[in-house]
PDB file of N, CA and C in Angstrom:
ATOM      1  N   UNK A   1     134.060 302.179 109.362  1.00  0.00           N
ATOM      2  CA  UNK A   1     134.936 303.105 108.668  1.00  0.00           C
ATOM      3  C   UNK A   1     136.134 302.326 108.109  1.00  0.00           C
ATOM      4  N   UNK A   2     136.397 302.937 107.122  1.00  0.00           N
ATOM      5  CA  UNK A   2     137.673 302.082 106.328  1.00  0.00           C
ATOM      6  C   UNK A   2     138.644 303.009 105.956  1.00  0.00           C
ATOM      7  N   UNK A   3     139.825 302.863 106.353  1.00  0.00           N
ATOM      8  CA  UNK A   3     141.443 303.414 106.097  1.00  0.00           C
ATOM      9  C   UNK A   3     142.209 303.406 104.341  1.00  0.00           C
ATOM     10  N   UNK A   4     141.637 304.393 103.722  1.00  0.00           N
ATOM     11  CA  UNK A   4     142.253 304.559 102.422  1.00  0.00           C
ATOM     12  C   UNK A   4     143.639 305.146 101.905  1.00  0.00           C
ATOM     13  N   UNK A   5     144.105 305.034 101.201  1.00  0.00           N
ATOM     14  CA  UNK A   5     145.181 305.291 101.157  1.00  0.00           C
ATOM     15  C   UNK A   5     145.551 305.759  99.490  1.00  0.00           C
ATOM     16  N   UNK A   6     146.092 306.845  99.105  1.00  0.00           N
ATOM     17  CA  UNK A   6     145.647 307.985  98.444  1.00  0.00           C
ATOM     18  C   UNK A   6     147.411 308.037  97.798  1.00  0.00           C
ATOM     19  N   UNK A   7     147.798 306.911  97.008  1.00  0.00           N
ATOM     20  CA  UNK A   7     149.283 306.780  96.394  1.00  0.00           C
ATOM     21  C   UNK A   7     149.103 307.326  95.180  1.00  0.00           C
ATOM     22  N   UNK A   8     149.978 308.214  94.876  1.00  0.00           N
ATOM     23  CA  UNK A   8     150.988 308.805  93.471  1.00  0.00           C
ATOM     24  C   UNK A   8     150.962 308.152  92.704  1.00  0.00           C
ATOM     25  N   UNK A   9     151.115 308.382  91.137  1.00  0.00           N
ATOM     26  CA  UNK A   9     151.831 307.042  90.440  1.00  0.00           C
ATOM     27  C   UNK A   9     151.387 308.562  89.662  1.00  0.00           C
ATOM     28  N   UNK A  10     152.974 308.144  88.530  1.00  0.00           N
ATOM     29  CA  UNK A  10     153.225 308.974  87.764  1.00  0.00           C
ATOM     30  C   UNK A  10     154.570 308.072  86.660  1.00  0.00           C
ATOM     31  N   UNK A  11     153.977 307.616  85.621  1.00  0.00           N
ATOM     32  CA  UNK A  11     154.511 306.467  84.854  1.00  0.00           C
ATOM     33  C   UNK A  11     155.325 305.574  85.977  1.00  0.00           C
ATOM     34  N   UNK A  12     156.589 305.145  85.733  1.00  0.00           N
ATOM     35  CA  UNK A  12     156.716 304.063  86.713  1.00  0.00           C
ATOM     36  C   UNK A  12     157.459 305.011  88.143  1.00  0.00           C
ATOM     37  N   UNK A  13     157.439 305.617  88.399  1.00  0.00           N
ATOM     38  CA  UNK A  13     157.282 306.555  89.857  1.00  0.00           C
ATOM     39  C   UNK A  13     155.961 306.053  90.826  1.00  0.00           C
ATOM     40  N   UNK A  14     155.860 305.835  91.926  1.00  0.00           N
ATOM     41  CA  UNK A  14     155.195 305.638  92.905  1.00  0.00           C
ATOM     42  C   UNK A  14     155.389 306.280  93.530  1.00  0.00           C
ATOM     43  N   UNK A  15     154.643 307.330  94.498  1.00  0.00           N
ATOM     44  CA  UNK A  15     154.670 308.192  96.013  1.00  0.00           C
ATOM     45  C   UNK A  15     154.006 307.317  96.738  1.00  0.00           C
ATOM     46  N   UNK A  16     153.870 306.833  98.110  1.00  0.00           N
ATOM     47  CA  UNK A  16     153.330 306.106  98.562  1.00  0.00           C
ATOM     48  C   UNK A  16     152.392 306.925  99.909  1.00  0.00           C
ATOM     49  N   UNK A  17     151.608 306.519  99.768  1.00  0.00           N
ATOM     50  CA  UNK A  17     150.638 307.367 100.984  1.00  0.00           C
ATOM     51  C   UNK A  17     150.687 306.602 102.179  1.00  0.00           C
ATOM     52  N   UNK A  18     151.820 306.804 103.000  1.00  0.00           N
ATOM     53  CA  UNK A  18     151.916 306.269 104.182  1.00  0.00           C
ATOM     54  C   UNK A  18     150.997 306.304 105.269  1.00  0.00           C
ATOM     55  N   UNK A  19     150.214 307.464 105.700  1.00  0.00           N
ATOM     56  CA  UNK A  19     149.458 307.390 106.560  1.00  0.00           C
ATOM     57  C   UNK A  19     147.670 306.978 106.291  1.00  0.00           C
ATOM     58  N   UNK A  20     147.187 307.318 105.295  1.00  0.00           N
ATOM     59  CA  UNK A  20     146.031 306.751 104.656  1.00  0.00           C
ATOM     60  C   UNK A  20     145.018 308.121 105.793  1.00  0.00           C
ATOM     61  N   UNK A  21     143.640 308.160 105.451  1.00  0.00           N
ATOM     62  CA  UNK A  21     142.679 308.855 105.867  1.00  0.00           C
ATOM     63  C   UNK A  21     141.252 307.749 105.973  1.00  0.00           C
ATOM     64  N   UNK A  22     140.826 307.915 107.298  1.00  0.00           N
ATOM     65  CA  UNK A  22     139.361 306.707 107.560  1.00  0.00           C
ATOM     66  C   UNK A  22     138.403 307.700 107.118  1.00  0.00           C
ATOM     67  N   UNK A  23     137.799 306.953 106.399  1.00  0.00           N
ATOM     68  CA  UNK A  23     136.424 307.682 105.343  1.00  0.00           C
ATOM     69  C   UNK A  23     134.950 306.775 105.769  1.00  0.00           C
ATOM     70  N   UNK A  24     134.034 307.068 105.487  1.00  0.00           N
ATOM     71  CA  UNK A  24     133.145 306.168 105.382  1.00  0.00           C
ATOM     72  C   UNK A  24     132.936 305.326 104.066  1.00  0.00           C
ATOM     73  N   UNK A  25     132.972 305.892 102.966  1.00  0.00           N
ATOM     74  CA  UNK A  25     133.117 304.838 101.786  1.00  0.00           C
ATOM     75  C   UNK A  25     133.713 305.153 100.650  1.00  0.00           C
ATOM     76  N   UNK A  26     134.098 304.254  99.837  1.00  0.00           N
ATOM     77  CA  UNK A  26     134.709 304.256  98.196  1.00  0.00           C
ATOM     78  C   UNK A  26     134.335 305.932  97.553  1.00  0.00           C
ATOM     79  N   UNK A  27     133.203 305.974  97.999  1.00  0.00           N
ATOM     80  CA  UNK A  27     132.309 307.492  97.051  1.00  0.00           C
ATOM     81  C   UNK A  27     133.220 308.798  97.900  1.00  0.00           C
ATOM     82  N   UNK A  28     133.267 308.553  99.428  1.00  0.00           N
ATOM     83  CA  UNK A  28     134.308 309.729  99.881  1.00  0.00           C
ATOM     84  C   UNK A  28     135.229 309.557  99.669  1.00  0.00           C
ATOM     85  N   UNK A  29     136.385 308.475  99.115  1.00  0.00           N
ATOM     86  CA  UNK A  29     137.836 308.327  98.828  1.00  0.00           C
ATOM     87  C   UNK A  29     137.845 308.984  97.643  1.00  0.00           C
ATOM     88  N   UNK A  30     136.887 308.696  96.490  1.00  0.00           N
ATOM     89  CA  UNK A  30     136.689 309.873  95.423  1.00  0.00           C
ATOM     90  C   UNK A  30     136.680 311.037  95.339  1.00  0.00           C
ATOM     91  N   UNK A  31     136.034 311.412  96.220  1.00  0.00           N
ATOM     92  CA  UNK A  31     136.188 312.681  96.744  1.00  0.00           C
ATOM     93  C   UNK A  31     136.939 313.341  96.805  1.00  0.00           C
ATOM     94  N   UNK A  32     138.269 312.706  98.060  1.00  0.00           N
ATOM     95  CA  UNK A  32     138.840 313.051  98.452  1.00  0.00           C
ATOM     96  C   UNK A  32     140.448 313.118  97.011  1.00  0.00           C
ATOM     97  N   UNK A  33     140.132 311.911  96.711  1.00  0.00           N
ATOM     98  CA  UNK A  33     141.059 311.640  95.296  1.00  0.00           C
ATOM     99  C   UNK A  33     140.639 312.679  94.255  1.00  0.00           C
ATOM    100  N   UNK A  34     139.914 313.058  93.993  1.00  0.00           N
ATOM    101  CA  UNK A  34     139.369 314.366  92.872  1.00  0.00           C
ATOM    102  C   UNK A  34     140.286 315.584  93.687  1.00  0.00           C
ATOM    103  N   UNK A  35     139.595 316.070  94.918  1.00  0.00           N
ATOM    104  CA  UNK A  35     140.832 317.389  95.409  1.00  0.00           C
ATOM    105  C   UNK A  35     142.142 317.389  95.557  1.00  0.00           C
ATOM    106  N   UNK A  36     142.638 315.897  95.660  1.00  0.00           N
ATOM    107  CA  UNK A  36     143.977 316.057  95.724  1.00  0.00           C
ATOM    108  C   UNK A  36     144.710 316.083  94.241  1.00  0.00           C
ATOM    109  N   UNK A  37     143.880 315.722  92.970  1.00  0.00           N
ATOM    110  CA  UNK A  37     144.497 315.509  92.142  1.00  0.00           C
ATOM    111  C   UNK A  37     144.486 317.324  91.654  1.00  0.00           C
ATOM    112  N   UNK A  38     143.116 317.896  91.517  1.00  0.00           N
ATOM    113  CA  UNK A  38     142.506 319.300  91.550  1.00  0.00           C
ATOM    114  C   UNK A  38     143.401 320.147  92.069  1.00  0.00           C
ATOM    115  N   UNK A  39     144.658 320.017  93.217  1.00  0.00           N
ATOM    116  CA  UNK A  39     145.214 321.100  94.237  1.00  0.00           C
ATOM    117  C   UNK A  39     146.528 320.495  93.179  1.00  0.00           C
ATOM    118  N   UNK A  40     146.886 319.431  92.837  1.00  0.00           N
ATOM    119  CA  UNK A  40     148.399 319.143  91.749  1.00  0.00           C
ATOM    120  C   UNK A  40     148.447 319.578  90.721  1.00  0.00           C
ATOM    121  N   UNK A  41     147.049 319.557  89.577  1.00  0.00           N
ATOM    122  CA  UNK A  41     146.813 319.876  88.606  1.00  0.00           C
ATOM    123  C   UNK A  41     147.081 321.799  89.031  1.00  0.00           C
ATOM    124  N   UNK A  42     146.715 322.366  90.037  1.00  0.00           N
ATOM    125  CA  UNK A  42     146.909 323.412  90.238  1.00  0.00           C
ATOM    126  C   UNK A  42     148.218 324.419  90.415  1.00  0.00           C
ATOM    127  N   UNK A  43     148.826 323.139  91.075  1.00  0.00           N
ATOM    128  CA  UNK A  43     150.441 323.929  91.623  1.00  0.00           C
ATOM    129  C   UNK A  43     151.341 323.917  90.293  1.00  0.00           C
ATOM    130  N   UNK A  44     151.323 324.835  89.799  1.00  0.00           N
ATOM    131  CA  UNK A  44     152.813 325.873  88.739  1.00  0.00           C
ATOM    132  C   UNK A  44     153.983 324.548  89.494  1.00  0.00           C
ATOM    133  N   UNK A  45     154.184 324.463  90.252  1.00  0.00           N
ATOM    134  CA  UNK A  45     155.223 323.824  90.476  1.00  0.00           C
ATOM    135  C   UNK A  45     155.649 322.522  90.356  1.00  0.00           C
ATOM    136  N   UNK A  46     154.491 321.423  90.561  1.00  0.00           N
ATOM    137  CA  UNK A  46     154.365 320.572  90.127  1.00  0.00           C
ATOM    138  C   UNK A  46     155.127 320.365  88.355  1.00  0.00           C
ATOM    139  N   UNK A  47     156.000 319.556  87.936  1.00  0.00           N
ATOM    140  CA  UNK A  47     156.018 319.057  87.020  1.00  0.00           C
ATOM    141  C   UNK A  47     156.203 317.474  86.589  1.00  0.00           C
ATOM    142  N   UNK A  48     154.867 317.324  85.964  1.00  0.00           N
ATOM    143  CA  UNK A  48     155.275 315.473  85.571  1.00  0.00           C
ATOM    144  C   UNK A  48     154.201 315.563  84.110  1.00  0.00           C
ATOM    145  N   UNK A  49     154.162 314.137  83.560  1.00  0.00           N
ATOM    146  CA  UNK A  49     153.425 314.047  82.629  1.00  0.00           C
ATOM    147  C   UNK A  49     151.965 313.679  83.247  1.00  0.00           C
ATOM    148  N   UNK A  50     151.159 314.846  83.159  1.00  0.00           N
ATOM    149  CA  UNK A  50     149.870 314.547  83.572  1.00  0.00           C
ATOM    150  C   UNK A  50     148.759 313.176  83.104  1.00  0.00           C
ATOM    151  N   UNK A  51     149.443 312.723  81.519  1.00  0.00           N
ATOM    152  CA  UNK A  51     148.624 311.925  80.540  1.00  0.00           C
ATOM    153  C   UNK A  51     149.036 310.574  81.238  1.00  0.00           C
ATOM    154  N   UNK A  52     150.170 310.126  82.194  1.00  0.00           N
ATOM    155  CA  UNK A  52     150.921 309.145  82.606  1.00  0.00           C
ATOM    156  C   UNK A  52     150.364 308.770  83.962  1.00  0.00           C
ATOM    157  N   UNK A  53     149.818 310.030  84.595  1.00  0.00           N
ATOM    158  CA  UNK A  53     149.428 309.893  86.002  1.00  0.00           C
ATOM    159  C   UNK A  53     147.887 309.631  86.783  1.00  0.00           C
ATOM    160  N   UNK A  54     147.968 309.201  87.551  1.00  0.00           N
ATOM    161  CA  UNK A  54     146.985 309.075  88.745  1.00  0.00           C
ATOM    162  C   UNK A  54     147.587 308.780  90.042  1.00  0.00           C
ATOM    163  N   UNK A  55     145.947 308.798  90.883  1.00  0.00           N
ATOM    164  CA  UNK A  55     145.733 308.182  92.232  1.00  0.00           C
ATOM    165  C   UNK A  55     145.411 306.837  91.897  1.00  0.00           C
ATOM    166  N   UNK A  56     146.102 305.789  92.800  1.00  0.00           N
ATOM    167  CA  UNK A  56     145.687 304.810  93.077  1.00  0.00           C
ATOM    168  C   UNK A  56     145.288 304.446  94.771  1.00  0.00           C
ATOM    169  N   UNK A  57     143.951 304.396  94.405  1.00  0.00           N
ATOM    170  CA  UNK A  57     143.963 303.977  96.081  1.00  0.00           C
ATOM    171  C   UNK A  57     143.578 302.683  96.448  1.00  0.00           C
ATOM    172  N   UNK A  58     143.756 302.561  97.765  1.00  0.00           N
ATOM    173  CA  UNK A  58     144.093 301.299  97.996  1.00  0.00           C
ATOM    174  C   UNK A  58     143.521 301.500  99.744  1.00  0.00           C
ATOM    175  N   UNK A  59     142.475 300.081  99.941  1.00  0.00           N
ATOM    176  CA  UNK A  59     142.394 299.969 101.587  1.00  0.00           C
ATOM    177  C   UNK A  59     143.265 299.599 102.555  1.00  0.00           C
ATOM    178  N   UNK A  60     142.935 299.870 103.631  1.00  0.00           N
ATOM    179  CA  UNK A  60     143.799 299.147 104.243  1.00  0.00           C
ATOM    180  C   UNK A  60     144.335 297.424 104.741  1.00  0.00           C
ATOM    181  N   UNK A  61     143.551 296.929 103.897  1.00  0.00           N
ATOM    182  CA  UNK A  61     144.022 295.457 103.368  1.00  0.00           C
ATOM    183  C   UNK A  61     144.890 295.568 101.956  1.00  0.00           C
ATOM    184  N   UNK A  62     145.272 296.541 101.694  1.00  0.00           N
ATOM    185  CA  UNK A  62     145.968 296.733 100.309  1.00  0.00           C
ATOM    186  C   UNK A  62     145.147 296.541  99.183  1.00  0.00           C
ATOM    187  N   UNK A  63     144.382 296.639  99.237  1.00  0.00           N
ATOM    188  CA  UNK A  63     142.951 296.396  97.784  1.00  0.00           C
ATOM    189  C   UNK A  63     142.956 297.428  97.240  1.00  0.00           C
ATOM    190  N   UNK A  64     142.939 297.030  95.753  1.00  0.00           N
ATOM    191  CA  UNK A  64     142.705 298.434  95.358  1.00  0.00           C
ATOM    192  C   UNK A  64     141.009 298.806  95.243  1.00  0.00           C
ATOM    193  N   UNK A  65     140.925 300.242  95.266  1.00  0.00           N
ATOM    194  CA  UNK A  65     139.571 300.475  95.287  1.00  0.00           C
ATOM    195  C   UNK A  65     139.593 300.867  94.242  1.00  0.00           C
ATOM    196  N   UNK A  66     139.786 302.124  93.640  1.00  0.00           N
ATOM    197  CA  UNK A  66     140.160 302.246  92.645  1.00  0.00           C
ATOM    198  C   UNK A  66     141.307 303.340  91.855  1.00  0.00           C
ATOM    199  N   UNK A  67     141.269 303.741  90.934  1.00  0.00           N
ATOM    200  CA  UNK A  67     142.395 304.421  90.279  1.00  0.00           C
ATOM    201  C   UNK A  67     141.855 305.732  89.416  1.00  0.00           C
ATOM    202  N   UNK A  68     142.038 306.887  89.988  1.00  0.00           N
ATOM    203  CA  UNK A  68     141.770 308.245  89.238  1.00  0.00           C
ATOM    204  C   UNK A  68     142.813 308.996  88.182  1.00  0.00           C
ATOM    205  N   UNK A  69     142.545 308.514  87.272  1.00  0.00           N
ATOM    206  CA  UNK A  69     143.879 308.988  86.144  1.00  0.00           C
ATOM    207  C   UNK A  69     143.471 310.869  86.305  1.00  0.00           C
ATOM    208  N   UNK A  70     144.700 311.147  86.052  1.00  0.00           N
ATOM    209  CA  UNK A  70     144.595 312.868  86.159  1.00  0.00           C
ATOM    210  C   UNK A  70     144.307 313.546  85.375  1.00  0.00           C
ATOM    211  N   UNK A  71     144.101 312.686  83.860  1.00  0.00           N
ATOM    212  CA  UNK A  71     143.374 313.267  82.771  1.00  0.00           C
ATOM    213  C   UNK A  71     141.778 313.416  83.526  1.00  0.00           C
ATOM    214  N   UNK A  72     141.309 312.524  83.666  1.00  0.00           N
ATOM    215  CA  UNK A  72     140.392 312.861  83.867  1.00  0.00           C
ATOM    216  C   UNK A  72     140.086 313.806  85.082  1.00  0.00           C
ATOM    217  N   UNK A  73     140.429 313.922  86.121  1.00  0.00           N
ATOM    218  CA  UNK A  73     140.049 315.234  86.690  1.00  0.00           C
ATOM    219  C   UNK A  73     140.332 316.947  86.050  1.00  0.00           C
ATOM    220  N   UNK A  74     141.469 316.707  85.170  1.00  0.00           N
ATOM    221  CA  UNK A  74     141.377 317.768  84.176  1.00  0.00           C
ATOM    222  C   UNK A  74     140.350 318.392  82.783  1.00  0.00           C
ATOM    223  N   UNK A  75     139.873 316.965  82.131  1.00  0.00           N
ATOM    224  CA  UNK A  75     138.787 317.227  81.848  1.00  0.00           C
ATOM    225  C   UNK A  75     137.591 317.998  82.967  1.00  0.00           C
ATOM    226  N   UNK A  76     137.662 317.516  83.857  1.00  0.00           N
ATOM    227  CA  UNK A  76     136.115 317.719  84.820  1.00  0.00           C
ATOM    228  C   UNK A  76     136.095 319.011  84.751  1.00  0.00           C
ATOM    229  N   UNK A  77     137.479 319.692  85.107  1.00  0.00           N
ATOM    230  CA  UNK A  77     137.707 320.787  85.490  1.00  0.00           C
ATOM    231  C   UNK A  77     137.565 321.902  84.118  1.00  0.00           C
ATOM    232  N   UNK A  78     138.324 321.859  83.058  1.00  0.00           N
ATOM    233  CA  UNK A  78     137.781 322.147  81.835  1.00  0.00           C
ATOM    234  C   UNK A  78     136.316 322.240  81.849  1.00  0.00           C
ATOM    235  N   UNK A  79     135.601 321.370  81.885  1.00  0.00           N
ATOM    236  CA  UNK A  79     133.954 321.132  81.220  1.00  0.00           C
ATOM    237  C   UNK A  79     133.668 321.631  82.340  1.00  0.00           C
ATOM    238  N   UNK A  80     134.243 322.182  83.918  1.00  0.00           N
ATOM    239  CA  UNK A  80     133.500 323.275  84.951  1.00  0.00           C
ATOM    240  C   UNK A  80     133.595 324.191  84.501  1.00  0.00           C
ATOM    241  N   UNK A  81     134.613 324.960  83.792  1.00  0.00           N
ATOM    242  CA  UNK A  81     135.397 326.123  83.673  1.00  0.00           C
ATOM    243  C   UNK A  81     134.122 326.690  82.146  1.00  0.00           C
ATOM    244  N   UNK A  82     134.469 326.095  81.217  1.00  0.00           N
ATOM    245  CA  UNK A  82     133.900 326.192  80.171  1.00  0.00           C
ATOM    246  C   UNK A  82     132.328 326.399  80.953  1.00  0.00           C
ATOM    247  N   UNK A  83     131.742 326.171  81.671  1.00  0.00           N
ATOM    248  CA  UNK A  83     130.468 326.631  82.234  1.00  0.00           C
ATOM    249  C   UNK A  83     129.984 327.876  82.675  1.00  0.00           C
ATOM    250  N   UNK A  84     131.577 328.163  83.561  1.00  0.00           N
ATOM    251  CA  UNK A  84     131.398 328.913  84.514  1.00  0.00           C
ATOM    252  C   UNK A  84     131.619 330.483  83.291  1.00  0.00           C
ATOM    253  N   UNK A  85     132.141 330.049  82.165  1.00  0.00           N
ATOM    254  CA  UNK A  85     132.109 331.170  81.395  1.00  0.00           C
ATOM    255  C   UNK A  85     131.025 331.702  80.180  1.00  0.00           C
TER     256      UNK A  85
END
């Protein structure tokens, strides 16, 4: 199991994901990086430039695994939506 870590970035803003979550692999950190971006893209309250932002994650050797820009989980969500209608 490997310790991922699930950081902010929103143009030069960083949130840092201090505690990280043990997953079994890269494909569940995706996962897990798609709902968290899915529950921000959601909250009215949230305000930042969505076109500026992602997840960057990172193991717990500091590697990056990889980086989910928030456009794209907004597309996903669009091209669900547009289905579901």
């Amino acid at each position: 199991m490997t310790v991922y870590y699930f950081h902010f970035q929103s143009g030069g803003r960083l949130i840092m994901d201090p505690e990280g979550v043990e997953l079994r692999s890269a494909a569940d950190a995706l996962e897990v990086a798609a709902k968290l971006a899915a529950a921000l893209l959601d909250d009215g309250e949230v305000a930042c430039d969505w076109r500026r932002s992602a997840f960057r994650v990172e193991d717990q050797h500091q590697r990056r695994v990889f980086r989910l820009p928030m456009t794209t989980v907004r597309a996903r969500e669009n091209r669900s939506r547009a289905l579901l209608n």
